[in-house]
C-alpha atoms as a PDB file:
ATOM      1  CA  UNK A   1     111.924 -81.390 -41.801  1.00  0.00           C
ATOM      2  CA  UNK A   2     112.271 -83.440 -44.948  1.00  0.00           C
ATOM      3  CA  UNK A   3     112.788 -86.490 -45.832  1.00  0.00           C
ATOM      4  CA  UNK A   4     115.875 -87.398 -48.533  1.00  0.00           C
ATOM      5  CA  UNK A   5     117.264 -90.578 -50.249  1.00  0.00           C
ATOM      6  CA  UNK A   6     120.703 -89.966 -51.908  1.00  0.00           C
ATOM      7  CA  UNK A   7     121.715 -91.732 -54.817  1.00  0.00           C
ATOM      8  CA  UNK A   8     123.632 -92.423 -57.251  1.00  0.00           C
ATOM      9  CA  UNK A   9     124.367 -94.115 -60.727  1.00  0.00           C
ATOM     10  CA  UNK A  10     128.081 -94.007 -61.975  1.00  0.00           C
ATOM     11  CA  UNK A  11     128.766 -91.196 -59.437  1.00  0.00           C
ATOM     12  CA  UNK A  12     126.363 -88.708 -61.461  1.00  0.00           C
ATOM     13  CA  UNK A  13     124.336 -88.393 -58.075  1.00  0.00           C
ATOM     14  CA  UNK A  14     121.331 -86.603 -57.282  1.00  0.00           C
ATOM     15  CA  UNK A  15     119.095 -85.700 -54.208  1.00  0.00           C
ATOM     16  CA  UNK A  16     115.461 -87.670 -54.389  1.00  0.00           C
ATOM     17  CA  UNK A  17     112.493 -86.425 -52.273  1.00  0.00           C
ATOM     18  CA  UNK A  18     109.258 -88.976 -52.407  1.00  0.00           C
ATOM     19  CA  UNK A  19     106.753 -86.162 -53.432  1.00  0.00           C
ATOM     20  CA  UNK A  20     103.731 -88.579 -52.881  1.00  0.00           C
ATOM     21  CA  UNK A  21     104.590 -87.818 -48.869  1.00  0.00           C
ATOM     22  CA  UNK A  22     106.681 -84.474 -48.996  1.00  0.00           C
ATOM     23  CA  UNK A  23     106.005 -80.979 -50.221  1.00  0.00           C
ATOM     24  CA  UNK A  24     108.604 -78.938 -51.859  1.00  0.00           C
ATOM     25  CA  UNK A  25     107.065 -75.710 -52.395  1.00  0.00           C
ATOM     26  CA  UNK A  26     109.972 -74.152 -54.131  1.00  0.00           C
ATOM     27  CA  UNK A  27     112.159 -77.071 -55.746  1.00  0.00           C
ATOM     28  CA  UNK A  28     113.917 -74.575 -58.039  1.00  0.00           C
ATOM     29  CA  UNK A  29     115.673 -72.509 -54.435  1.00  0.00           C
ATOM     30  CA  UNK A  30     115.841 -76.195 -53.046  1.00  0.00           C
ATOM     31  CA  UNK A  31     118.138 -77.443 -55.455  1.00  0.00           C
ATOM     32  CA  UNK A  32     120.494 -74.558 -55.556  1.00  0.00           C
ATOM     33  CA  UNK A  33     120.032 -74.851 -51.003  1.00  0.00           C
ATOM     34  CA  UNK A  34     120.413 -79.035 -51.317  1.00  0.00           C
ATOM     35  CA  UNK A  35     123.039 -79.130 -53.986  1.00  0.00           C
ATOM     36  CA  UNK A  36     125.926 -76.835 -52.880  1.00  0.00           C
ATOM     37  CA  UNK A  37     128.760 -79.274 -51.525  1.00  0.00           C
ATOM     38  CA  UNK A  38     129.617 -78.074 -47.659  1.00  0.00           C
ATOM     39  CA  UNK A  39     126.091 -75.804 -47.607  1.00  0.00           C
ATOM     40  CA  UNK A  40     124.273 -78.642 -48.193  1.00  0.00           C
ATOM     41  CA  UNK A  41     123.460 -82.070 -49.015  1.00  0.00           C
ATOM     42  CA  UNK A  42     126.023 -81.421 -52.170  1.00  0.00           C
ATOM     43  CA  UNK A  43     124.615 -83.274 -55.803  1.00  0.00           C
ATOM     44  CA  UNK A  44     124.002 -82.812 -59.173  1.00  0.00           C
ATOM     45  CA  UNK A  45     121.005 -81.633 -57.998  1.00  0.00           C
ATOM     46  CA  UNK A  46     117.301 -82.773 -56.947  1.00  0.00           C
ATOM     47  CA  UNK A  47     115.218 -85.213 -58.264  1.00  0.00           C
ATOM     48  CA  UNK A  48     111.044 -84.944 -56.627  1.00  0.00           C
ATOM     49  CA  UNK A  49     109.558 -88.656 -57.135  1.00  0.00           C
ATOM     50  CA  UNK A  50     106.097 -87.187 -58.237  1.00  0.00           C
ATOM     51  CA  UNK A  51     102.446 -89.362 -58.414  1.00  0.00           C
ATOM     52  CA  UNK A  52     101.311 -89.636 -61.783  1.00  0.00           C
ATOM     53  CA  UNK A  53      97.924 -91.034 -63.528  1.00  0.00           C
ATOM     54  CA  UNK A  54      99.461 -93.307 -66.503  1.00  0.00           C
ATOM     55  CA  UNK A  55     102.604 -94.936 -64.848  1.00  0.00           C
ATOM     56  CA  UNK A  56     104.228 -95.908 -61.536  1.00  0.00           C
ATOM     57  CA  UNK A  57     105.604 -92.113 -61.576  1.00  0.00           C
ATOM     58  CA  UNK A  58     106.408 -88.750 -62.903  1.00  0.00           C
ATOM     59  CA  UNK A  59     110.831 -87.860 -62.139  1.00  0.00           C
ATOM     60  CA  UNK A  60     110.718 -83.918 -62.002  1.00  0.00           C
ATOM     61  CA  UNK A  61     114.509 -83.111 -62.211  1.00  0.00           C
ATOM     62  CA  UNK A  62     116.254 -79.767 -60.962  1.00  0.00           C
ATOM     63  CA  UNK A  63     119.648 -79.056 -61.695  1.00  0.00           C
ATOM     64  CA  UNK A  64     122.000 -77.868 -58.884  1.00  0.00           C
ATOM     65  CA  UNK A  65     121.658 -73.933 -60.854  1.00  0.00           C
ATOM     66  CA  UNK A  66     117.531 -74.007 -60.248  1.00  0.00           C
ATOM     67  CA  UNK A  67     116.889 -74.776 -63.733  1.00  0.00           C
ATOM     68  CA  UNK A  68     114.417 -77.969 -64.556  1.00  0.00           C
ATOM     69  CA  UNK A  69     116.072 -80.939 -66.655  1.00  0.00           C
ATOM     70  CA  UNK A  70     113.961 -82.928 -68.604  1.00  0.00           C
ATOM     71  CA  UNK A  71     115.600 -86.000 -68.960  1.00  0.00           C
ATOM     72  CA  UNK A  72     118.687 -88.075 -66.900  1.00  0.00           C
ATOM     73  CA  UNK A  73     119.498 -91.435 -68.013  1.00  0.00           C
ATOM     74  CA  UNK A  74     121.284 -91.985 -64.719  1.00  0.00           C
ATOM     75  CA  UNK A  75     118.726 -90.707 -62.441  1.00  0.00           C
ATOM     76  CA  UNK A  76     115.877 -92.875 -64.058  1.00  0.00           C
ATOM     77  CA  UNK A  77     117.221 -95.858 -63.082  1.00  0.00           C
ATOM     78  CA  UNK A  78     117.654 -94.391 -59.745  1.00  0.00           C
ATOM     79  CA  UNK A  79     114.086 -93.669 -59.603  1.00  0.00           C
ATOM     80  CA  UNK A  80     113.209 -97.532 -60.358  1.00  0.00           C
ATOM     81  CA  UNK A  81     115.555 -98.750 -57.593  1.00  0.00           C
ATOM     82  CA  UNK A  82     114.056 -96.315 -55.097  1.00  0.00           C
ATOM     83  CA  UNK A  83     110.527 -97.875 -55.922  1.00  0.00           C
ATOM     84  CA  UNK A  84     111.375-101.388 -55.908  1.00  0.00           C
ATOM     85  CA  UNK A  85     112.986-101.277 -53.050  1.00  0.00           C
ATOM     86  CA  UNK A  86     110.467 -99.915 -51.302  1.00  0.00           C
ATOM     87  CA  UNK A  87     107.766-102.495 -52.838  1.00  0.00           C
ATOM     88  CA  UNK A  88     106.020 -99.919 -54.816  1.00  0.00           C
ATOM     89  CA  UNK A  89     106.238-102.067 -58.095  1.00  0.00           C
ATOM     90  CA  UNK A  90     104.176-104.963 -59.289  1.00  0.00           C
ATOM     91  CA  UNK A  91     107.387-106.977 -60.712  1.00  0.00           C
ATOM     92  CA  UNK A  92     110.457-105.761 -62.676  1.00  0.00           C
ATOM     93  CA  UNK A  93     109.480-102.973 -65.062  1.00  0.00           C
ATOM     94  CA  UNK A  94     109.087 -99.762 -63.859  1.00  0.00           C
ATOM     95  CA  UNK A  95     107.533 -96.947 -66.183  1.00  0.00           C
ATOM     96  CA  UNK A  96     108.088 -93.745 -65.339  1.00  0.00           C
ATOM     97  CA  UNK A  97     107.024 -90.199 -66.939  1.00  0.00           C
ATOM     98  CA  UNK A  98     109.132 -87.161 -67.387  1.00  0.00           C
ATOM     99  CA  UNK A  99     109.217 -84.600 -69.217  1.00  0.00           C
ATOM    100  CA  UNK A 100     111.058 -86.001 -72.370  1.00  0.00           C
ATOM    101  CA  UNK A 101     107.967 -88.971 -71.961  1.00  0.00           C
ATOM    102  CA  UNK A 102     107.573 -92.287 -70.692  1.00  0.00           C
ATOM    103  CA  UNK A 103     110.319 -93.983 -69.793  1.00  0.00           C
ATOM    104  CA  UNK A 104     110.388 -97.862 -69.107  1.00  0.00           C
ATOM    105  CA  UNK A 105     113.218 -99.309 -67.015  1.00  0.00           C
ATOM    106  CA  UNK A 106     113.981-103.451 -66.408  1.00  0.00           C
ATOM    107  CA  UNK A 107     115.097-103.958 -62.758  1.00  0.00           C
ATOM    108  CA  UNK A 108     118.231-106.029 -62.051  1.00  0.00           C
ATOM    109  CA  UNK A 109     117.697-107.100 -58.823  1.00  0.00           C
ATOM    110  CA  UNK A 110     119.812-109.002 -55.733  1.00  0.00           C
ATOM    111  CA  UNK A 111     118.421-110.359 -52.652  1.00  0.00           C
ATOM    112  CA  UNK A 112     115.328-108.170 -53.156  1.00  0.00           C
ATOM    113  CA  UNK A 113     116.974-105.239 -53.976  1.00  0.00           C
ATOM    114  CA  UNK A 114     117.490-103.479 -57.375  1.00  0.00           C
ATOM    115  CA  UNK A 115     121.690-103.280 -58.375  1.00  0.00           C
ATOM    116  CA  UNK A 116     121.486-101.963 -62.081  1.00  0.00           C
ATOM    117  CA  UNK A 117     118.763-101.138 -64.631  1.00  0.00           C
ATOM    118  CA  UNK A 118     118.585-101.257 -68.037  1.00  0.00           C
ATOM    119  CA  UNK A 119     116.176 -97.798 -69.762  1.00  0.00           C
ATOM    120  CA  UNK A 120     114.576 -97.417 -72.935  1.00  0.00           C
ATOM    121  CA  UNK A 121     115.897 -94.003 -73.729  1.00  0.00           C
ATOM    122  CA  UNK A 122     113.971 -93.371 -76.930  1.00  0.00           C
ATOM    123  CA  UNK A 123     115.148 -92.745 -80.219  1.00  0.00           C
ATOM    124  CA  UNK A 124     117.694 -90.014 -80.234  1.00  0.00           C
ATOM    125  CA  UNK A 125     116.600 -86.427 -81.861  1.00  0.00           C
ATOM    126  CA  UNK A 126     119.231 -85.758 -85.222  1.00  0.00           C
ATOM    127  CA  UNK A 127     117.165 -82.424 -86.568  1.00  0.00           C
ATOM    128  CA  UNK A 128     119.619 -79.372 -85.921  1.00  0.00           C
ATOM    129  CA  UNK A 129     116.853 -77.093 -85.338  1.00  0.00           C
ATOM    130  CA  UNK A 130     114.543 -79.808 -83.211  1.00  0.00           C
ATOM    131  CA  UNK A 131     117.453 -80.410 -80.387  1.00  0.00           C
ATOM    132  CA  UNK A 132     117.452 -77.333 -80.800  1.00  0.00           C
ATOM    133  CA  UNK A 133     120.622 -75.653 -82.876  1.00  0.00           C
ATOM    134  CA  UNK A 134     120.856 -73.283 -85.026  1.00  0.00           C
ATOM    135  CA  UNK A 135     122.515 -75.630 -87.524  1.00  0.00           C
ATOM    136  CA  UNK A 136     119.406 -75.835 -89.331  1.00  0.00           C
ATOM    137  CA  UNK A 137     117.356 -78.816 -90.422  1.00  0.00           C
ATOM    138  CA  UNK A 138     119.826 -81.000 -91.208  1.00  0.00           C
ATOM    139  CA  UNK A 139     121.874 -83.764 -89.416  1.00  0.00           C
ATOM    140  CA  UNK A 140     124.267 -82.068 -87.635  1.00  0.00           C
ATOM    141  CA  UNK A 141     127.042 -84.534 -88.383  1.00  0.00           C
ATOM    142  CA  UNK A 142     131.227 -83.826 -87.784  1.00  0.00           C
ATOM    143  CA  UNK A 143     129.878 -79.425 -88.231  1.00  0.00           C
ATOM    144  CA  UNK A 144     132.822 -77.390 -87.307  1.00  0.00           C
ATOM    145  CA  UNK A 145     131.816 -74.857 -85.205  1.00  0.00           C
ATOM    146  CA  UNK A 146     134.023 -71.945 -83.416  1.00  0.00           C
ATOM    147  CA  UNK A 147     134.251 -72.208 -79.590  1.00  0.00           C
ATOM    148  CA  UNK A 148     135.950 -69.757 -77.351  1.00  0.00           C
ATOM    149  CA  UNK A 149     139.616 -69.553 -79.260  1.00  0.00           C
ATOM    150  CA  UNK A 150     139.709 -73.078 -81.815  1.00  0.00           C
ATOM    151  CA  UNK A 151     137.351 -74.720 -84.183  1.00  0.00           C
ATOM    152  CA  UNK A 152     135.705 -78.077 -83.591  1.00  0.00           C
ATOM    153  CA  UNK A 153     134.262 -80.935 -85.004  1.00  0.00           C
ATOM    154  CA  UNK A 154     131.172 -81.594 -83.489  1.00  0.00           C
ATOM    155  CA  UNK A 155     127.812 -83.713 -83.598  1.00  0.00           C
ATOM    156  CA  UNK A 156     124.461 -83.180 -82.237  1.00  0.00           C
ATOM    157  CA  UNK A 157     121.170 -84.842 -81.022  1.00  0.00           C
ATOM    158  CA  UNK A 158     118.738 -85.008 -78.518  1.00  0.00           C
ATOM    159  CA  UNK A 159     118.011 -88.041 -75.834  1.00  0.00           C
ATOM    160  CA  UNK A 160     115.563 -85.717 -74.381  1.00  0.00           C
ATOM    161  CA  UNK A 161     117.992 -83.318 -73.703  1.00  0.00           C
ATOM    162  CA  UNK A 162     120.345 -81.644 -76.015  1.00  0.00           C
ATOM    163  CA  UNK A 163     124.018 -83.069 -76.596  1.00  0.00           C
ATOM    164  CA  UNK A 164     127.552 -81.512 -78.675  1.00  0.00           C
ATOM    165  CA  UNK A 165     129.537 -84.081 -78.875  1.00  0.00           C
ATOM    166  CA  UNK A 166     132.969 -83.695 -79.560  1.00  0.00           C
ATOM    167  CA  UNK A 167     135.997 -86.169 -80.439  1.00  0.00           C
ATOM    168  CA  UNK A 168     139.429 -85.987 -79.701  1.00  0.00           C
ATOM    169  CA  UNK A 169     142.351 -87.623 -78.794  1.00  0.00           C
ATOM    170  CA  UNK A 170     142.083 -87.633 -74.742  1.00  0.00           C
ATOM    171  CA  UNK A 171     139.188 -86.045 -72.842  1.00  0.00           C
ATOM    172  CA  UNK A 172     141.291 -85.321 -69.585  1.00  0.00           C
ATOM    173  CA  UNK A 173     143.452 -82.505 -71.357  1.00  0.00           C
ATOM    174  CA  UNK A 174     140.658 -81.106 -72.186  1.00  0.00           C
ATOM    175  CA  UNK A 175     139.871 -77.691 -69.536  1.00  0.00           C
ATOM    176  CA  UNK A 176     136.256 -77.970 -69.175  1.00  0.00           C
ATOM    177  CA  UNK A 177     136.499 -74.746 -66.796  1.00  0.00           C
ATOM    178  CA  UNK A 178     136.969 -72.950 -70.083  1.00  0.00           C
ATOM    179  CA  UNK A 179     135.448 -75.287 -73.079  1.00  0.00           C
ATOM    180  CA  UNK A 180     132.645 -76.861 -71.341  1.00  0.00           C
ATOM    181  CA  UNK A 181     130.934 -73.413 -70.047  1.00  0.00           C
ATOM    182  CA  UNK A 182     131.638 -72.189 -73.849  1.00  0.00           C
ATOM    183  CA  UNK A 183     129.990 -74.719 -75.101  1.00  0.00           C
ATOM    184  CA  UNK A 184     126.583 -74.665 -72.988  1.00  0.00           C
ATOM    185  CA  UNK A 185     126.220 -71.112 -73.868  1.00  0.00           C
ATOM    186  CA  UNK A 186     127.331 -71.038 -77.228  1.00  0.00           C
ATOM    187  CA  UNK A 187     124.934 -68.645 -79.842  1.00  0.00           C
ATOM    188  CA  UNK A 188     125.033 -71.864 -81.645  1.00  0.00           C
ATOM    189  CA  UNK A 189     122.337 -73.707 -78.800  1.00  0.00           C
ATOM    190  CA  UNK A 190     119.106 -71.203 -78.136  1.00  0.00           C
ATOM    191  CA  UNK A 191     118.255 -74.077 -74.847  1.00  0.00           C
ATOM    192  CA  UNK A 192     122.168 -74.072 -73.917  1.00  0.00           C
ATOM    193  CA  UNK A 193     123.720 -77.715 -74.219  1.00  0.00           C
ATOM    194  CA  UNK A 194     125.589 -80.368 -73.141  1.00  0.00           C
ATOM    195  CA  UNK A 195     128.592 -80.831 -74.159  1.00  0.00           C
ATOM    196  CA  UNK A 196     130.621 -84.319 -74.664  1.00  0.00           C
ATOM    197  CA  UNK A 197     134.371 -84.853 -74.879  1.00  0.00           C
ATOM    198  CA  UNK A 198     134.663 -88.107 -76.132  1.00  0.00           C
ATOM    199  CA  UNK A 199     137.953 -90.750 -77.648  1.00  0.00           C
ATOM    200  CA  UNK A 200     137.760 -94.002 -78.842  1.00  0.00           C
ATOM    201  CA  UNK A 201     139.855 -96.465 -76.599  1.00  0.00           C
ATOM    202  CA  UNK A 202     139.071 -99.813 -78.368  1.00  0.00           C
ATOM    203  CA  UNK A 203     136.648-101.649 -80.296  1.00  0.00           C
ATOM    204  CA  UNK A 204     132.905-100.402 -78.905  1.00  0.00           C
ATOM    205  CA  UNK A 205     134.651 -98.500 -76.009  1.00  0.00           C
ATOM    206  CA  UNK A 206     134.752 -94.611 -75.336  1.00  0.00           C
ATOM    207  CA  UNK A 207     136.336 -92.425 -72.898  1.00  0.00           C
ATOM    208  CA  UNK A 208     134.011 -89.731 -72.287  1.00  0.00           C
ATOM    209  CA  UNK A 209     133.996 -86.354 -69.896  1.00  0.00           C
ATOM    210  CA  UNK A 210     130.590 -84.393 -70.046  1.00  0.00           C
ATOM    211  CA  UNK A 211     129.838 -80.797 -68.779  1.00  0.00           C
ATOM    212  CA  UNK A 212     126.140 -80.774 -67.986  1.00  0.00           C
ATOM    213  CA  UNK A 213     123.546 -77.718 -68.561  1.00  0.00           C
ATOM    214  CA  UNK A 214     123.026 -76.224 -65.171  1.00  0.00           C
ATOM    215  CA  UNK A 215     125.653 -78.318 -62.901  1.00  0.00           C
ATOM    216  CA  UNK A 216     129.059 -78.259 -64.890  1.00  0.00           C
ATOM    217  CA  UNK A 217     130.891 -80.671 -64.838  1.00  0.00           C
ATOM    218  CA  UNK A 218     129.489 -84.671 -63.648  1.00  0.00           C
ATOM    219  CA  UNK A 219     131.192 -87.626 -63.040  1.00  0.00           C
ATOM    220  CA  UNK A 220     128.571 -89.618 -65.230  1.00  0.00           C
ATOM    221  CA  UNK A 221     125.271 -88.445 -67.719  1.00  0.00           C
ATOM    222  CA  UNK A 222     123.597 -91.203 -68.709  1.00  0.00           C
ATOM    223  CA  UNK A 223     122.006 -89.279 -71.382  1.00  0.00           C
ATOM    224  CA  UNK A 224     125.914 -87.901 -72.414  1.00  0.00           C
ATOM    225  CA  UNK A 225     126.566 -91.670 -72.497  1.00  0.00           C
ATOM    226  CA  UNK A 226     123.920 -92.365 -75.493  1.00  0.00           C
ATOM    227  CA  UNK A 227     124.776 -89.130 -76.715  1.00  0.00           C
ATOM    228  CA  UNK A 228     128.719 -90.346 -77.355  1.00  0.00           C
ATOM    229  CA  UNK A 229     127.967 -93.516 -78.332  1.00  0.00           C
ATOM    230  CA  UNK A 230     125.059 -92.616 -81.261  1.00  0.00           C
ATOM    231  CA  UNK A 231     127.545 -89.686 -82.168  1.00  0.00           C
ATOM    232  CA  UNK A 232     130.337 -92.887 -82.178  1.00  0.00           C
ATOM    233  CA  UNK A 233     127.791 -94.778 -84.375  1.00  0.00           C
ATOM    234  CA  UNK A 234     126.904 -91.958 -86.987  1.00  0.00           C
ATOM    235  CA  UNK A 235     130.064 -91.584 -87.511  1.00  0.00           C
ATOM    236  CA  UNK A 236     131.462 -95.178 -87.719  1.00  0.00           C
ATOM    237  CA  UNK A 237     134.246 -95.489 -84.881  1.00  0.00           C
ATOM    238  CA  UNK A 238     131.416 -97.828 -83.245  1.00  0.00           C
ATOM    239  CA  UNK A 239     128.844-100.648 -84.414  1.00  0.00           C
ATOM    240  CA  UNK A 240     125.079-100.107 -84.019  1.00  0.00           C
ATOM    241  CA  UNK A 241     123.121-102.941 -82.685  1.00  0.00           C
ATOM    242  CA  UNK A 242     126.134-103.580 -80.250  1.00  0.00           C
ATOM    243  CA  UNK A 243     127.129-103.052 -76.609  1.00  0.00           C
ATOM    244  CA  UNK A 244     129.302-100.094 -76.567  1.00  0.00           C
ATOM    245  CA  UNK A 245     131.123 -99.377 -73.202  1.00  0.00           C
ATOM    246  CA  UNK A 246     131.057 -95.477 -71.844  1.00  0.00           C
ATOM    247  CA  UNK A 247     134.062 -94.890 -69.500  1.00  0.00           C
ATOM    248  CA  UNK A 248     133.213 -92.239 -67.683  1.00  0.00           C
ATOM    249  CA  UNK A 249     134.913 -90.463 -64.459  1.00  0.00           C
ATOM    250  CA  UNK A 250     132.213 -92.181 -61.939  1.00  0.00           C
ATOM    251  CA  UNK A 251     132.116 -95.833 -63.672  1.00  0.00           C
ATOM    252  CA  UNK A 252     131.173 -97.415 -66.866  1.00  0.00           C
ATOM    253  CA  UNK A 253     127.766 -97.162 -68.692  1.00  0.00           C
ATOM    254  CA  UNK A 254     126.907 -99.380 -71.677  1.00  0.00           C
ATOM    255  CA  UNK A 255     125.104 -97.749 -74.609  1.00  0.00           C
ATOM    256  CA  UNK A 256     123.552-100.060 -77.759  1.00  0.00           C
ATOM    257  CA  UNK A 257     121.960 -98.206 -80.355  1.00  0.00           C
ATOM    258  CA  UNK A 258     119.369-100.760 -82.159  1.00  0.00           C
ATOM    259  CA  UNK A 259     118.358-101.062 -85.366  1.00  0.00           C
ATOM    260  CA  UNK A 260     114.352-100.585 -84.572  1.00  0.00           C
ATOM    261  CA  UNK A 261     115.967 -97.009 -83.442  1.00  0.00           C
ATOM    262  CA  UNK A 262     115.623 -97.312 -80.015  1.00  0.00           C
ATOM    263  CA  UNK A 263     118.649 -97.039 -77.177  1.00  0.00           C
ATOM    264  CA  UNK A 264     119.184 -98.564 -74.518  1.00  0.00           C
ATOM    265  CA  UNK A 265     121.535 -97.919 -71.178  1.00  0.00           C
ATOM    266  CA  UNK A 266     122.088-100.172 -68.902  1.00  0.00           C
ATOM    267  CA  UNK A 267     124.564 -99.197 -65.682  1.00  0.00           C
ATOM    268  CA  UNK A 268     124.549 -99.227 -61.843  1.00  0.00           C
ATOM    269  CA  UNK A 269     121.809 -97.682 -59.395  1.00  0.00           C
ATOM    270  CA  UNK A 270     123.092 -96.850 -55.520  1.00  0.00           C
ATOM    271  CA  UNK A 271     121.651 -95.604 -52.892  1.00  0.00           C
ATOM    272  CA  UNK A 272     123.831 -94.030 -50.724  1.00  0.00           C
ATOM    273  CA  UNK A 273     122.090 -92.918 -47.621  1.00  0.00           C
ATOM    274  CA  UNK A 274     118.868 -91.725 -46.235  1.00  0.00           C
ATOM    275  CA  UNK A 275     118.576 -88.609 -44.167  1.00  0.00           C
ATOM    276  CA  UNK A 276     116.458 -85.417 -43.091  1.00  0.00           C
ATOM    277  CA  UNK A 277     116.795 -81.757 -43.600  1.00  0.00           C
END
């Protein structure tokens, strides 16, 4: 038996297993077991809360395919709330290791319990070939780019994790069956991609759908979200150094790109319910 804590942040929700109690000898064949929706648990996939020598923790991601993530803006803050809560903090600041490096999260907290978290994500990766594309080493900035039967205009970077991010006039006529899975696996991305289908719906505010690398389609990336919004930046239908607003399908995110070249995301942390397998 096993131990699980289900979570979630803006409905992009993932399985966490405290690995400083629990073995998981084979987390890649556990995620594709845990994930599957009426097989299993059903998630984005699992998260293993890992000991680690230089900060509270190490967050060892596995998408619902298998395949190991590096970085999840939404599933960081998860991992905070999961160690506050259960008094494994000395105050409000969590840091926590992965494999994109340290990450360090503020704790919003009510009653004694952590509601929403706000994560230095870094500064975001604009190098075609260090994302990695093969656009080369330049700033891949509005590049059109040939995807299953239409060109688009599309910008990339890395929060860890490589992002496309496309505009256009309303993300929910987009068929992500069809563009999203053409997009991860385009020639273009040797580490397959994420892929963001974003609009502008006011003045620091984006509608965005995201197809993830190794689960398809999410209800919320918090990496995607800081993905859209430097993409919105860089290309000036949004203001750096402000609050932008990320409508996704599982809630709203909110994205500010500084001017020391850091970004920040800030959004909701749930925990859903407790269990064993």
């Amino acid at each position: 038996m096993m131990n699980f804590v289900k979570m979630h942040g803006a409905g992009n929700d993932y399985i966490y297993i405290d690995g400083f109690c629990e073995e998981v000898p084979n987390p890649e064949e556990t995620a594709i077991k845990l994930s599957r929706p009426h097989f299993g648990i059903g998630a984005d996939g699992i998260v293993i809360i890992r000991p680690d020598e230089t900060a509270d923790c190490f967050m060892d991601i596995y998408n619902a395919d298998g395949s190991r993530a590096k970085m999840c803006g939404n599933a960081v803050r998860c991992v905070a709330k999961f160690l506050y809560d259960r008094k494994r903090l000395n105050g409000i600041c969590a840091k926590i290791n992965t494999l994109s490096g340290l990450r360090t999260v503020a704790i919003d907290e009510k009653d004694g319990k952590a509601v929403s978290a706000t994560v230095n994500m870094g500064k975001p990766v604009l190098n075609g070939k260090s994302i990695p594309t093969r656009f080369g080493d330049a700033v891949v900035k509005n590049k059109s780019i040939f995807v299953y039967d239409r060109y688009f205009d599309v910008t990339c970077l890395s929060m860890g994790n490589p992002h496309c991010v496309t505009f256009c006039d309303d993300p929910d006529l987009m068929d992500l069956s069809i563009y999203g899975q053409a997009f991860e696996n385009h020639e273009y991305f040797p580490d397959r991609i994420n892929a963001e289908f974003v609009s502008v719906i006011g003045k620091n505010a984006l509608k965005v759908r995201v197809f993830e690398r190794g689960s398809g389609e999410t209800l919320a990336c918090g990496t995607g979200a800081c993905a859209s919004a430097v993409a919105a930046v860089l290309l000036g239908k949004c203001d750096r150094e402000s609050e932008i607003s990320v409508q996704m399908k599982g809630g709203e995110l909110f994205v500010c790109w500084s001017n020391d070249g850091d970004v920040y995301l800030n959004g909701e942390a749930v925990e859903v319910f407790t269990g064993k397998i």
